[in-house]
C-alpha atoms as a PDB file:
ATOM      1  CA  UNK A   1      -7.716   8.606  -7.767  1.00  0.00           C
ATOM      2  CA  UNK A   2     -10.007  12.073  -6.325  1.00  0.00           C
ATOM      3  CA  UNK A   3     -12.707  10.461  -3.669  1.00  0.00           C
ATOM      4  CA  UNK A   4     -14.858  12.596  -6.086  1.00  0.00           C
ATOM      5  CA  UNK A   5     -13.601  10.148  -9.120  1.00  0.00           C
ATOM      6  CA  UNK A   6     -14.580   6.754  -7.314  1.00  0.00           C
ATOM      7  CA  UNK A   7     -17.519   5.336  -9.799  1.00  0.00           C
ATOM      8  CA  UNK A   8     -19.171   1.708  -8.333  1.00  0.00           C
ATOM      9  CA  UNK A   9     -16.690  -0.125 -10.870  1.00  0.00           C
ATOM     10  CA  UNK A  10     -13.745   0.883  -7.953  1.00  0.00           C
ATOM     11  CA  UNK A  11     -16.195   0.713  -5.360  1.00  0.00           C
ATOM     12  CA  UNK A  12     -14.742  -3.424  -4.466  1.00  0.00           C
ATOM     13  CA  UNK A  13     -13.144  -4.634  -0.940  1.00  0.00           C
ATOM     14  CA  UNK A  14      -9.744  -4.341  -2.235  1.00  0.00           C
ATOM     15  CA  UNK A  15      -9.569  -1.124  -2.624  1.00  0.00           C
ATOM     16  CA  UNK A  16     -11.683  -0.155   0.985  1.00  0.00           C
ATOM     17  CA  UNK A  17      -9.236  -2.566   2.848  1.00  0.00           C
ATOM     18  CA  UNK A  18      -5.706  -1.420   1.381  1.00  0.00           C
ATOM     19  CA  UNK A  19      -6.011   2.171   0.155  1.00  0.00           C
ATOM     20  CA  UNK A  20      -8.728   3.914   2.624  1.00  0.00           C
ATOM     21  CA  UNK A  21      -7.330   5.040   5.862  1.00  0.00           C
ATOM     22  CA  UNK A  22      -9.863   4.824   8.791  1.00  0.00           C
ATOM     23  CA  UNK A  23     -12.633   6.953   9.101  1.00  0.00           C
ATOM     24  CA  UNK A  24     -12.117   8.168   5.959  1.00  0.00           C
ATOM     25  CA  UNK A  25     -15.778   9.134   4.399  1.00  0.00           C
ATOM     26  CA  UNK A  26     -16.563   7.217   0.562  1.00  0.00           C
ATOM     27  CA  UNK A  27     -19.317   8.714  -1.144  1.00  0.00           C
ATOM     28  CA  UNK A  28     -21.462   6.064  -2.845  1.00  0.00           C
ATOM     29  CA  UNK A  29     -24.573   5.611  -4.862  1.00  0.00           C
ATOM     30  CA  UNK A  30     -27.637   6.676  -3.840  1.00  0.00           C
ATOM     31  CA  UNK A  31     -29.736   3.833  -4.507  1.00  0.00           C
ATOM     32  CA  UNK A  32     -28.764   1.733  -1.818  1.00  0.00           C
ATOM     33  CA  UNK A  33     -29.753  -1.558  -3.141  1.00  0.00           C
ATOM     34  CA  UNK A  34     -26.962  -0.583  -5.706  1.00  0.00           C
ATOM     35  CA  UNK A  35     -24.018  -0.965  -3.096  1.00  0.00           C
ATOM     36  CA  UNK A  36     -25.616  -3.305  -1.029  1.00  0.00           C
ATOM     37  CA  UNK A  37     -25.344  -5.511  -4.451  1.00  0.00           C
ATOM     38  CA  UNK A  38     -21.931  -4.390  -5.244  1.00  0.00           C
ATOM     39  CA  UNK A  39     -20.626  -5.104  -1.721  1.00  0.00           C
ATOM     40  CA  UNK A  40     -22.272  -9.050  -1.098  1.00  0.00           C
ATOM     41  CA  UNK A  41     -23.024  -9.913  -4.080  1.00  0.00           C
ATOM     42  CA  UNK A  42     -20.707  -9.228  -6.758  1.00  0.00           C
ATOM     43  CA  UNK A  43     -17.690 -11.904  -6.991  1.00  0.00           C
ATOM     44  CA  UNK A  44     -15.004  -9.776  -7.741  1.00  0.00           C
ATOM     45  CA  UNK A  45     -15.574  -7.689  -4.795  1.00  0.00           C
ATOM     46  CA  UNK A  46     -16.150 -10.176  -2.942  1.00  0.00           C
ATOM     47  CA  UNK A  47     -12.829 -11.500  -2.690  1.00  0.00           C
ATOM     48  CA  UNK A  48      -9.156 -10.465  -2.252  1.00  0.00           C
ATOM     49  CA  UNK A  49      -5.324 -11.081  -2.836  1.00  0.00           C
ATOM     50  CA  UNK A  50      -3.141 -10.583   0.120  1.00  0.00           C
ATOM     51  CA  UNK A  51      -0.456 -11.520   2.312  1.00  0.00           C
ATOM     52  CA  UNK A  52      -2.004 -13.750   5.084  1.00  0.00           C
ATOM     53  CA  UNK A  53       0.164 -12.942   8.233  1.00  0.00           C
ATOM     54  CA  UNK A  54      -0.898 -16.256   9.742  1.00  0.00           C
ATOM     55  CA  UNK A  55       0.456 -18.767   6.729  1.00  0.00           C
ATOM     56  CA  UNK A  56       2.683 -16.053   5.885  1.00  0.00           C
ATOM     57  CA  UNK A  57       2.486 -16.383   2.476  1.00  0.00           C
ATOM     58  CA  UNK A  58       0.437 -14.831   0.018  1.00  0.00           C
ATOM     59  CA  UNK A  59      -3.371 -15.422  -0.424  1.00  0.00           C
ATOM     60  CA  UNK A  60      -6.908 -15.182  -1.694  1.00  0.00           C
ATOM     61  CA  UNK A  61      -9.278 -14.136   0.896  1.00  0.00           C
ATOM     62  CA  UNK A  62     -13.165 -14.632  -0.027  1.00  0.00           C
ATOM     63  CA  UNK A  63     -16.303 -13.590   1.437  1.00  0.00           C
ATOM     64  CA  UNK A  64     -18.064 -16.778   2.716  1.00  0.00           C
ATOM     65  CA  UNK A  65     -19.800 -16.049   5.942  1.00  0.00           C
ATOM     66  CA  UNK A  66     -22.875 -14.794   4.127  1.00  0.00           C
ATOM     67  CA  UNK A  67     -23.932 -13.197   7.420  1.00  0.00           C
ATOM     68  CA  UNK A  68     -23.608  -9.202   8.756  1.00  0.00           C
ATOM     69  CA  UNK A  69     -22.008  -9.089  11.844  1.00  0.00           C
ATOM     70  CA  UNK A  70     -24.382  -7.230  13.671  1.00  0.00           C
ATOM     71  CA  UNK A  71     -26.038  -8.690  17.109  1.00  0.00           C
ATOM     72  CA  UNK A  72     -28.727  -6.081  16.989  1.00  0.00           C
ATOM     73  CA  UNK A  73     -30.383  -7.560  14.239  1.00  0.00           C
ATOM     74  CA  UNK A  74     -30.172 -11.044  14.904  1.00  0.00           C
ATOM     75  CA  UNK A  75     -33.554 -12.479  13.244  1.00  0.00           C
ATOM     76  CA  UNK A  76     -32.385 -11.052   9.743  1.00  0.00           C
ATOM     77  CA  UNK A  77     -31.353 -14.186   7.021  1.00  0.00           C
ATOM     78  CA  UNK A  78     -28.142 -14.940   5.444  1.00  0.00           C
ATOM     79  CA  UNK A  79     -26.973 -12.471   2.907  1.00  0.00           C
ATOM     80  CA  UNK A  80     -26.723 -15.003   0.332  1.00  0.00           C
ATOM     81  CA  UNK A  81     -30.489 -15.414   0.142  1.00  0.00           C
ATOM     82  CA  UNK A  82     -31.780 -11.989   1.033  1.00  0.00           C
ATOM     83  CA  UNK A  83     -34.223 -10.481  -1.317  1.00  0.00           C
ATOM     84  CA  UNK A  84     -37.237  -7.972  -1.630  1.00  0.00           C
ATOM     85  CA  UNK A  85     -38.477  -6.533   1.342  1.00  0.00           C
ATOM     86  CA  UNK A  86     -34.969  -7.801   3.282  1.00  0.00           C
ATOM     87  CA  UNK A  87     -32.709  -5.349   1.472  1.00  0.00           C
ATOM     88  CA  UNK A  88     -34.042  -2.636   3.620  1.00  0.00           C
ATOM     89  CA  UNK A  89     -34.097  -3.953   7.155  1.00  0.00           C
ATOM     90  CA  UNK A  90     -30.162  -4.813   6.096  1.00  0.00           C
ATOM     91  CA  UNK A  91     -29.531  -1.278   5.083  1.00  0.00           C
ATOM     92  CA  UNK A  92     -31.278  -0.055   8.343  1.00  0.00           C
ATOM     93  CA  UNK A  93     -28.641  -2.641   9.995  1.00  0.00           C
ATOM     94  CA  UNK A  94     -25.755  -1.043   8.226  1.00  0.00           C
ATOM     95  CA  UNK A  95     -26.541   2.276   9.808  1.00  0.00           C
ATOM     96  CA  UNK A  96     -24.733   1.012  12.950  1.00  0.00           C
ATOM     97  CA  UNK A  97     -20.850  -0.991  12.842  1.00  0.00           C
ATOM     98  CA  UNK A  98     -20.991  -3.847  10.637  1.00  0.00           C
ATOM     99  CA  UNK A  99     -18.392  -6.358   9.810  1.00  0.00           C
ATOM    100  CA  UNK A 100     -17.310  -8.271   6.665  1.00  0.00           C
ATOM    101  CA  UNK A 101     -15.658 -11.488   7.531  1.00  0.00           C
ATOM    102  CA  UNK A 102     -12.894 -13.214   5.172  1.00  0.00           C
ATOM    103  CA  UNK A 103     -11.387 -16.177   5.131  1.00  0.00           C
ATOM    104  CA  UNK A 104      -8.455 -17.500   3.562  1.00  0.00           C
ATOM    105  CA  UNK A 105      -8.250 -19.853   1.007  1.00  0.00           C
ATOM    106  CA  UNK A 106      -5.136 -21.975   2.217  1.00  0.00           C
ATOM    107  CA  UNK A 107      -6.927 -22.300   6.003  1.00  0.00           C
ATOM    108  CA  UNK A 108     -10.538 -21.404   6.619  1.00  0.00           C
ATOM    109  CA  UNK A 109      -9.132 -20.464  10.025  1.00  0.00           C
ATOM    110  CA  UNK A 110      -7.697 -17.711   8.892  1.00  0.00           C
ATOM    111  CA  UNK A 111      -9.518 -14.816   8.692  1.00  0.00           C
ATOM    112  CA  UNK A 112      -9.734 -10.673   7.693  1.00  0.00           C
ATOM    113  CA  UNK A 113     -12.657  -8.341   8.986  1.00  0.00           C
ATOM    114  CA  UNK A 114     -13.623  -5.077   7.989  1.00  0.00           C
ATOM    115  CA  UNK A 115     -16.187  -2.836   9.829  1.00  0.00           C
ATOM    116  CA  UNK A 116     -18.302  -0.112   8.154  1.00  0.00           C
ATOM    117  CA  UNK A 117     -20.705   2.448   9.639  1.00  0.00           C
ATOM    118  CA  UNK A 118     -23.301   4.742   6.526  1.00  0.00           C
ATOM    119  CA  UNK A 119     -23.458   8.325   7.849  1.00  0.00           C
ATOM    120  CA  UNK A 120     -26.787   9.245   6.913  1.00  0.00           C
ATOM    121  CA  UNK A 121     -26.900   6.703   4.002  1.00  0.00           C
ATOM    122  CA  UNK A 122     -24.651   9.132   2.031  1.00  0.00           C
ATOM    123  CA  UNK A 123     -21.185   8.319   3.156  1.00  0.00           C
ATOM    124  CA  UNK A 124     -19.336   4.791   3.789  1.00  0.00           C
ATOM    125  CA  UNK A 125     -16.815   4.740   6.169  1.00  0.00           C
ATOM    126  CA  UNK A 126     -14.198   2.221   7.625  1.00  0.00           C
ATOM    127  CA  UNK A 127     -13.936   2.365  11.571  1.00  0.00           C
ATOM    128  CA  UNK A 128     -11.856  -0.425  11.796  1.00  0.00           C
ATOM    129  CA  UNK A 129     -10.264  -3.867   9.947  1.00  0.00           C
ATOM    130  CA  UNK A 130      -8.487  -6.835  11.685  1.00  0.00           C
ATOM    131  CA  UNK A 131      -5.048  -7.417  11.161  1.00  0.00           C
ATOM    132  CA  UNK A 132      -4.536  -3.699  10.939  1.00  0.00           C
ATOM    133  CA  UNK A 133      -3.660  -2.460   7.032  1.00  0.00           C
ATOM    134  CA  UNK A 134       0.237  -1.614   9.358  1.00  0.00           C
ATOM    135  CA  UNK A 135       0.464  -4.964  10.207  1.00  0.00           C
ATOM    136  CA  UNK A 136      -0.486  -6.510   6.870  1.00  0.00           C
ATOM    137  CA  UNK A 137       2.062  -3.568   5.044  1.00  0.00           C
ATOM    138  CA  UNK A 138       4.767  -4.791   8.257  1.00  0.00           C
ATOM    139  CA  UNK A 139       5.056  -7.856   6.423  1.00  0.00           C
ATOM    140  CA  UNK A 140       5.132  -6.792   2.897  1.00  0.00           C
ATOM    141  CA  UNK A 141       7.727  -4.182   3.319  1.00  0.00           C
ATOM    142  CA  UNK A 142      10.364  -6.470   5.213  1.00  0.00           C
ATOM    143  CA  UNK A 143      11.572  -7.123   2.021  1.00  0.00           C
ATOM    144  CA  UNK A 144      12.999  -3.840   1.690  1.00  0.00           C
ATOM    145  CA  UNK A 145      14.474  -3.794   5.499  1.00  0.00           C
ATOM    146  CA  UNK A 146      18.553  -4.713   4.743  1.00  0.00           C
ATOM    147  CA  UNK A 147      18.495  -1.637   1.698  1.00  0.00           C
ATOM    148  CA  UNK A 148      16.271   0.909   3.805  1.00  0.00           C
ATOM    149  CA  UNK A 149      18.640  -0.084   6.963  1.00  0.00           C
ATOM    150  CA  UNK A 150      17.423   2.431   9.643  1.00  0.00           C
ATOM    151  CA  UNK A 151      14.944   4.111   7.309  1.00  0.00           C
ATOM    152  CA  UNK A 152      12.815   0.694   7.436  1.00  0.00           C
ATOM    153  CA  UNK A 153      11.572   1.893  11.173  1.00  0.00           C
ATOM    154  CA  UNK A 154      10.717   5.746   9.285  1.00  0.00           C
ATOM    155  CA  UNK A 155       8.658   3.641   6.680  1.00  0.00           C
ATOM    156  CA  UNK A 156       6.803   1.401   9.020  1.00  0.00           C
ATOM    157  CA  UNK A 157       5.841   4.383  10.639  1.00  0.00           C
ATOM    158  CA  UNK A 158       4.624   6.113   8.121  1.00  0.00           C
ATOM    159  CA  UNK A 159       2.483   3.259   6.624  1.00  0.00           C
ATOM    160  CA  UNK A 160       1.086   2.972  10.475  1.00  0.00           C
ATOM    161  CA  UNK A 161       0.251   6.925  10.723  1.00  0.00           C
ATOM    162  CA  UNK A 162      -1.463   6.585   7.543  1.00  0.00           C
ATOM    163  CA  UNK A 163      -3.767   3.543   8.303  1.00  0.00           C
ATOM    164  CA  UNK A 164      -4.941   5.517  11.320  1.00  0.00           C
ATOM    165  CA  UNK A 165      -5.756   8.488   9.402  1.00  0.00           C
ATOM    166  CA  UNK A 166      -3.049  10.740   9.636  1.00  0.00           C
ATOM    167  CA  UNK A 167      -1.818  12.194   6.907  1.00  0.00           C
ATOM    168  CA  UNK A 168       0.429  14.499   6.871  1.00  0.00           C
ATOM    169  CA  UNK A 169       2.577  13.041   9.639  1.00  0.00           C
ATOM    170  CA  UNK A 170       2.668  10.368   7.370  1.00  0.00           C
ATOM    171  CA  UNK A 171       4.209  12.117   4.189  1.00  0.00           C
ATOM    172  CA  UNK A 172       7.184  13.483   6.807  1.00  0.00           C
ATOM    173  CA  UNK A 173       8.362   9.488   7.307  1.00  0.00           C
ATOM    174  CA  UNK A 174       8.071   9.517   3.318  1.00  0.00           C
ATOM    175  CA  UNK A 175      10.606  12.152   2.650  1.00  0.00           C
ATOM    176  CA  UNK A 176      12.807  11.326   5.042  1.00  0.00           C
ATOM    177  CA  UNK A 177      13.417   8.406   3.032  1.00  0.00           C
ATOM    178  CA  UNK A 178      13.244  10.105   0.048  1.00  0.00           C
ATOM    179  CA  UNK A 179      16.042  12.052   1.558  1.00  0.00           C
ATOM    180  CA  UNK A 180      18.279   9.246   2.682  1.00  0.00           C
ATOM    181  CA  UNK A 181      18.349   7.478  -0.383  1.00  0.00           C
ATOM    182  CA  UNK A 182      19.786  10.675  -2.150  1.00  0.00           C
ATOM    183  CA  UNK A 183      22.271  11.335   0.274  1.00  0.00           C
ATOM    184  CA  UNK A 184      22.892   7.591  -0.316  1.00  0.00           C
ATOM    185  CA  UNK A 185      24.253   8.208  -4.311  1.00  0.00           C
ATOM    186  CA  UNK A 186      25.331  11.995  -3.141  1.00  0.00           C
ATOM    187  CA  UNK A 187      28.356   9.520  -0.795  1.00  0.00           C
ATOM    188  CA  UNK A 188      28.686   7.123  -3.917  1.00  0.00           C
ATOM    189  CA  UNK A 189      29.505  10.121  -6.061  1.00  0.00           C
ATOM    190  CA  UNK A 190      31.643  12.138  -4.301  1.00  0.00           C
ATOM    191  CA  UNK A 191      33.701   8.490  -4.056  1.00  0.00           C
ATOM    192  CA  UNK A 192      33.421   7.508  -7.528  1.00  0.00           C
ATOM    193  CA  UNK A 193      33.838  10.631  -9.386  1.00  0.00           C
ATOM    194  CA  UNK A 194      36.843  12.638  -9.633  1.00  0.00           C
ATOM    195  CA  UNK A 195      35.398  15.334 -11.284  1.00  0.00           C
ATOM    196  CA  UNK A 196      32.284  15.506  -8.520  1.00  0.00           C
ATOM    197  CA  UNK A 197      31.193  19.760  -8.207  1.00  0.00           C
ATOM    198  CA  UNK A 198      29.967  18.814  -4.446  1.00  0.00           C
ATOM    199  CA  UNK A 199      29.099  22.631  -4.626  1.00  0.00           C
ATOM    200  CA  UNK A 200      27.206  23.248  -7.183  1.00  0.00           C
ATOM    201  CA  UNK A 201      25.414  20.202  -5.913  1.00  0.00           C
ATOM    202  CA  UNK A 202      25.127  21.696  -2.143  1.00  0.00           C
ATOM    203  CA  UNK A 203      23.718  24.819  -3.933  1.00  0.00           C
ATOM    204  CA  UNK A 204      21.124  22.783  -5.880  1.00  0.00           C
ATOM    205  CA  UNK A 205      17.993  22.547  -5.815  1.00  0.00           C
ATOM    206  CA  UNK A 206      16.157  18.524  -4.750  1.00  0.00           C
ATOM    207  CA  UNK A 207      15.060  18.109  -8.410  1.00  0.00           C
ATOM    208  CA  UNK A 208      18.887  19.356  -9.778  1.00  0.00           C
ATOM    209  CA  UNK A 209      20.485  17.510  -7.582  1.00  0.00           C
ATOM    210  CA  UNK A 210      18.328  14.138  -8.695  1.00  0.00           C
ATOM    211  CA  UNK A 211      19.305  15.276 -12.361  1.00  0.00           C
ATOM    212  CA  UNK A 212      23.494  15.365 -11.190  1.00  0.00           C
ATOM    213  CA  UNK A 213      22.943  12.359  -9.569  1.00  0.00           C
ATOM    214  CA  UNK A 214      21.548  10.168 -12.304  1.00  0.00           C
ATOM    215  CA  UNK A 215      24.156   7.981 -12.336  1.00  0.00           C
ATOM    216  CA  UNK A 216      23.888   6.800  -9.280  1.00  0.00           C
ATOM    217  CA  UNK A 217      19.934   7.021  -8.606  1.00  0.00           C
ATOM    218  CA  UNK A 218      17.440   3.927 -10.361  1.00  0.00           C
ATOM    219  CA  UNK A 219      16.291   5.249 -13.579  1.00  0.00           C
ATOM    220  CA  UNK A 220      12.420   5.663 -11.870  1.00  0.00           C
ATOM    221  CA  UNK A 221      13.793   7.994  -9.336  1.00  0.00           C
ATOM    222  CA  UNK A 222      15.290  10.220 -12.054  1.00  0.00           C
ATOM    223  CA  UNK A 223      12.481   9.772 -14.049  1.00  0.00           C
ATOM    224  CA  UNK A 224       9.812  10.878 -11.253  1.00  0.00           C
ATOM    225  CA  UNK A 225      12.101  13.146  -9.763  1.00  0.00           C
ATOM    226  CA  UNK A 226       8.793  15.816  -8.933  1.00  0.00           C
ATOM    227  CA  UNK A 227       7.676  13.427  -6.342  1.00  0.00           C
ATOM    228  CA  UNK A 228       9.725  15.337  -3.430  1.00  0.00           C
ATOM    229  CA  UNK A 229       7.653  18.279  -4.519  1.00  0.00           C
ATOM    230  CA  UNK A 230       4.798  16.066  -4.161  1.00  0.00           C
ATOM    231  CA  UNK A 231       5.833  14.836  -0.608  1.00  0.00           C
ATOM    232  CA  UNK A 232       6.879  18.688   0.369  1.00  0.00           C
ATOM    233  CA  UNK A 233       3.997  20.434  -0.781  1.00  0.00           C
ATOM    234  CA  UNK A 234       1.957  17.520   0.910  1.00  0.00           C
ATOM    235  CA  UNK A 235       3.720  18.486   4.331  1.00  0.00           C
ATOM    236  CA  UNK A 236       3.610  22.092   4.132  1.00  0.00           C
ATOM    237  CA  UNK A 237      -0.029  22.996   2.321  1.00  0.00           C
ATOM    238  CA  UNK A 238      -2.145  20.172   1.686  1.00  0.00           C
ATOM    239  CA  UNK A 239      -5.109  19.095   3.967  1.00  0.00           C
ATOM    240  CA  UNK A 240      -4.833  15.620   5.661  1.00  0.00           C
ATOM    241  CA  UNK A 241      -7.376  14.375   3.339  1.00  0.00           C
ATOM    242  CA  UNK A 242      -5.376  15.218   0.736  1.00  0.00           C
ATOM    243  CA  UNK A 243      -2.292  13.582   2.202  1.00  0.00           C
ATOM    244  CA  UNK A 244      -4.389  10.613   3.007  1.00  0.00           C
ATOM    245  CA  UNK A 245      -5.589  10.560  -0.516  1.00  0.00           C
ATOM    246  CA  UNK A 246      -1.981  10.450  -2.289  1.00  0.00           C
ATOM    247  CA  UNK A 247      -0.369   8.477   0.370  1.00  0.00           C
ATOM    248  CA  UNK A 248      -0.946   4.954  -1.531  1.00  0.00           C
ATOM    249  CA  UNK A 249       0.543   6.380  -4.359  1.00  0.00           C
ATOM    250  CA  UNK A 250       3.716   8.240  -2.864  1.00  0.00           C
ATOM    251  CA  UNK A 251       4.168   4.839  -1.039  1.00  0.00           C
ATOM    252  CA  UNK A 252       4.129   3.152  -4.428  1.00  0.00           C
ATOM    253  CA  UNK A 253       6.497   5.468  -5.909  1.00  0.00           C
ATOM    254  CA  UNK A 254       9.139   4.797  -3.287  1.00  0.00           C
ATOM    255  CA  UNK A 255       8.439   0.747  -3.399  1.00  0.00           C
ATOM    256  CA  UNK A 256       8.938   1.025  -6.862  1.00  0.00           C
ATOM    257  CA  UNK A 257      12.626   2.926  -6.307  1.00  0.00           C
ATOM    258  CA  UNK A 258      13.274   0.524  -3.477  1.00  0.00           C
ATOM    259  CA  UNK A 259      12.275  -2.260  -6.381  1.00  0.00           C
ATOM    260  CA  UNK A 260      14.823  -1.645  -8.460  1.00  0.00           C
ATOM    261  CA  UNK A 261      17.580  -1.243  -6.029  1.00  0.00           C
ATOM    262  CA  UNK A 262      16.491  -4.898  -4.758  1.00  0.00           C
ATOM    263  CA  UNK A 263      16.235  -5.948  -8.511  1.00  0.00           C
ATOM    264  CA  UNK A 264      20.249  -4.498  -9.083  1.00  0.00           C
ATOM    265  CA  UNK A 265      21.677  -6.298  -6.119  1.00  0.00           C
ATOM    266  CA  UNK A 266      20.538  -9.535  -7.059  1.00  0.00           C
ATOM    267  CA  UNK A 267      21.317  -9.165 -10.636  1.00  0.00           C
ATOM    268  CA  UNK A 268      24.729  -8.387  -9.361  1.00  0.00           C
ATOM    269  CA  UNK A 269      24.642 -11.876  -6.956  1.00  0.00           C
ATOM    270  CA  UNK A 270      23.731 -14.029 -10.098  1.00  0.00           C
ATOM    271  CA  UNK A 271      26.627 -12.096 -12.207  1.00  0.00           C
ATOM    272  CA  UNK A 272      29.352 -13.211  -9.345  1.00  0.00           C
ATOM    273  CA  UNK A 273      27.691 -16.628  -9.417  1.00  0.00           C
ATOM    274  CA  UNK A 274      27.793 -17.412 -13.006  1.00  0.00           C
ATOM    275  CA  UNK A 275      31.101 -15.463 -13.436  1.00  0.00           C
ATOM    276  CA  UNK A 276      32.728 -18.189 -10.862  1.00  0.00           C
ATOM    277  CA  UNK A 277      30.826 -20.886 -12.153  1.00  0.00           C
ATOM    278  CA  UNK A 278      32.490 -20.219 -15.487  1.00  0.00           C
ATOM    279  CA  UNK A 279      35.952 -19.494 -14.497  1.00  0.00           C
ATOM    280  CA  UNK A 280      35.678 -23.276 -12.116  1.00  0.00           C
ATOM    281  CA  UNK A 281      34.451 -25.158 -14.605  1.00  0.00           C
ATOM    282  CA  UNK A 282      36.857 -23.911 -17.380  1.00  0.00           C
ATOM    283  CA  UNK A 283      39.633 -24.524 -15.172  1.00  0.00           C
ATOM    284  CA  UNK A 284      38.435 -28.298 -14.267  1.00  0.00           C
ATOM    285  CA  UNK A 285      38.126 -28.940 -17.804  1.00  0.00           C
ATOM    286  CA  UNK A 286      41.743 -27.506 -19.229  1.00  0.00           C
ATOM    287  CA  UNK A 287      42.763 -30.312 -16.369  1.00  0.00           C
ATOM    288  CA  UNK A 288      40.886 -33.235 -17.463  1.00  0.00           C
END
């Protein structure tokens, strides 16, 4: 989604704490009492699903502190009850760092932060959240660690670049996993196939060579096969803001790959399972 494209109905926590980079600038709505609304009082942005890192499992995080963190207004009310001529004292507040405070649903304890600063009331921006977005995306990518292998250092890397704002450094960690995992079914080919043109696949070009390898590849790779162009064209001409705009996205795109890989090896676990389970227990029986 274009910053441009981001209407008050996307405007919600989830989507400033997981897919904004910092310091990245978020146009909003120029009434003011209009975000102030949509940020402490609506529900639905009020809360969020995530993985805590402290009960490591996953989580609902909700607003409850009802107070802006801000010590240089400290004779301003609780959010919850602020009204009428308080709205505008708090958006003078939010001129400066503030900080949204979350706390987990499992343990109180356990909290999230996010800190804003308005650039002339015209732009939002996030100059910094606690645990980091890395740190939160550490712990939801270890699932992928014993498929990626070495690439699993490339991809934390990448997801750290991008939640401090760089971009295009980013997108280079992406396609060198993009890479790896063709080179991956390029080996498996040139073992299983006895009629495998390594040639004409040397001489290809990335989206060909997805198209010879389709076989070997999850069916969303082959079907998505553009998204190296994405990642190069990212690298080579796009702006960091651009970069930083797609990243989510690309980083999807290559979960989803890394999905299905995760989804085939355990499919192939239960098939060894139930195949022995069979062949044991029809052998005990033939006995009794």
């Amino acid at each position: 989604m274009n910053k441009e494209e981001l209407t008050l109905s996307h405007f919600d926590i989830e989507y400033l704490f997981f897919k904004t980079s910092l310091y990245e600038k978020i146009d909003f709505p120029e009434n003011f009492v209009e975000l102030f609304d949509k940020l402490f009082y609506n529900p639905k942005s009020n809360q969020f699903d995530s993985f805590c890192i402290h009960c490591q499992k996953d989580s609902t995080f909700k607003f409850t502190d009802n107070y802006i963190s801000n010590p240089n207004f400290p004779g301003l009310p609780p959010v919850s009850i602020v009204g009428g001529d308080y709205r505008p004292k708090y958006w003078t507040s939010l001129s400066i760092p503030f900080t949204l405070t979350f706390n987990c649903q499992r343990d109180n304890s356990h909290k999230y932060s996010i800190m804003f600063i308005t650039n002339n009331n015209k732009k939002l921006i996030k100059v910094g959240q606690e645990p980091s977005l890395a740190t939160i995306e550490t712990h939801n990518i270890k699932k992928y660690k014993n498929i990626l292998k070495k690439d699993y250092v490339d991809f934390s890397k990448g997801i750290g670049l991008y939640s401090h704002g760089v971009g295009i450094g980013s997108f280079v960690y992406l396609r060198r996993i993009f890479e790896n995992l063709i080179e991956e079914s390029h080996q498996k080919a040139i073992i299983n196939d006895a009629n495998w043109d390594d040639q004409k696949y040397r001489n290809a070009k990335m989206n060909d060579k997805v198209g010879l390898l389709k076989d070997y590849l999850p069916k969303i790779l082959v079907e998505t096969k553009q998204l190296y162009g994405i990642i190069s064209k990212g690298i080579h001409e796009l702006e960091e803001d651009e970069c930083l705009e797609m990243f989510p996205n690309i980083k999807m795109a290559i979960e989803l790959i890394l999905d299905e890989k995760l989804f085939k090896i355990e499919q192939e676990k239960k098939t060894v399972a139930i195949k022995k389970f069979v062949q044991t227990t029809h052998s005990d029986l033939i006995k009794r």
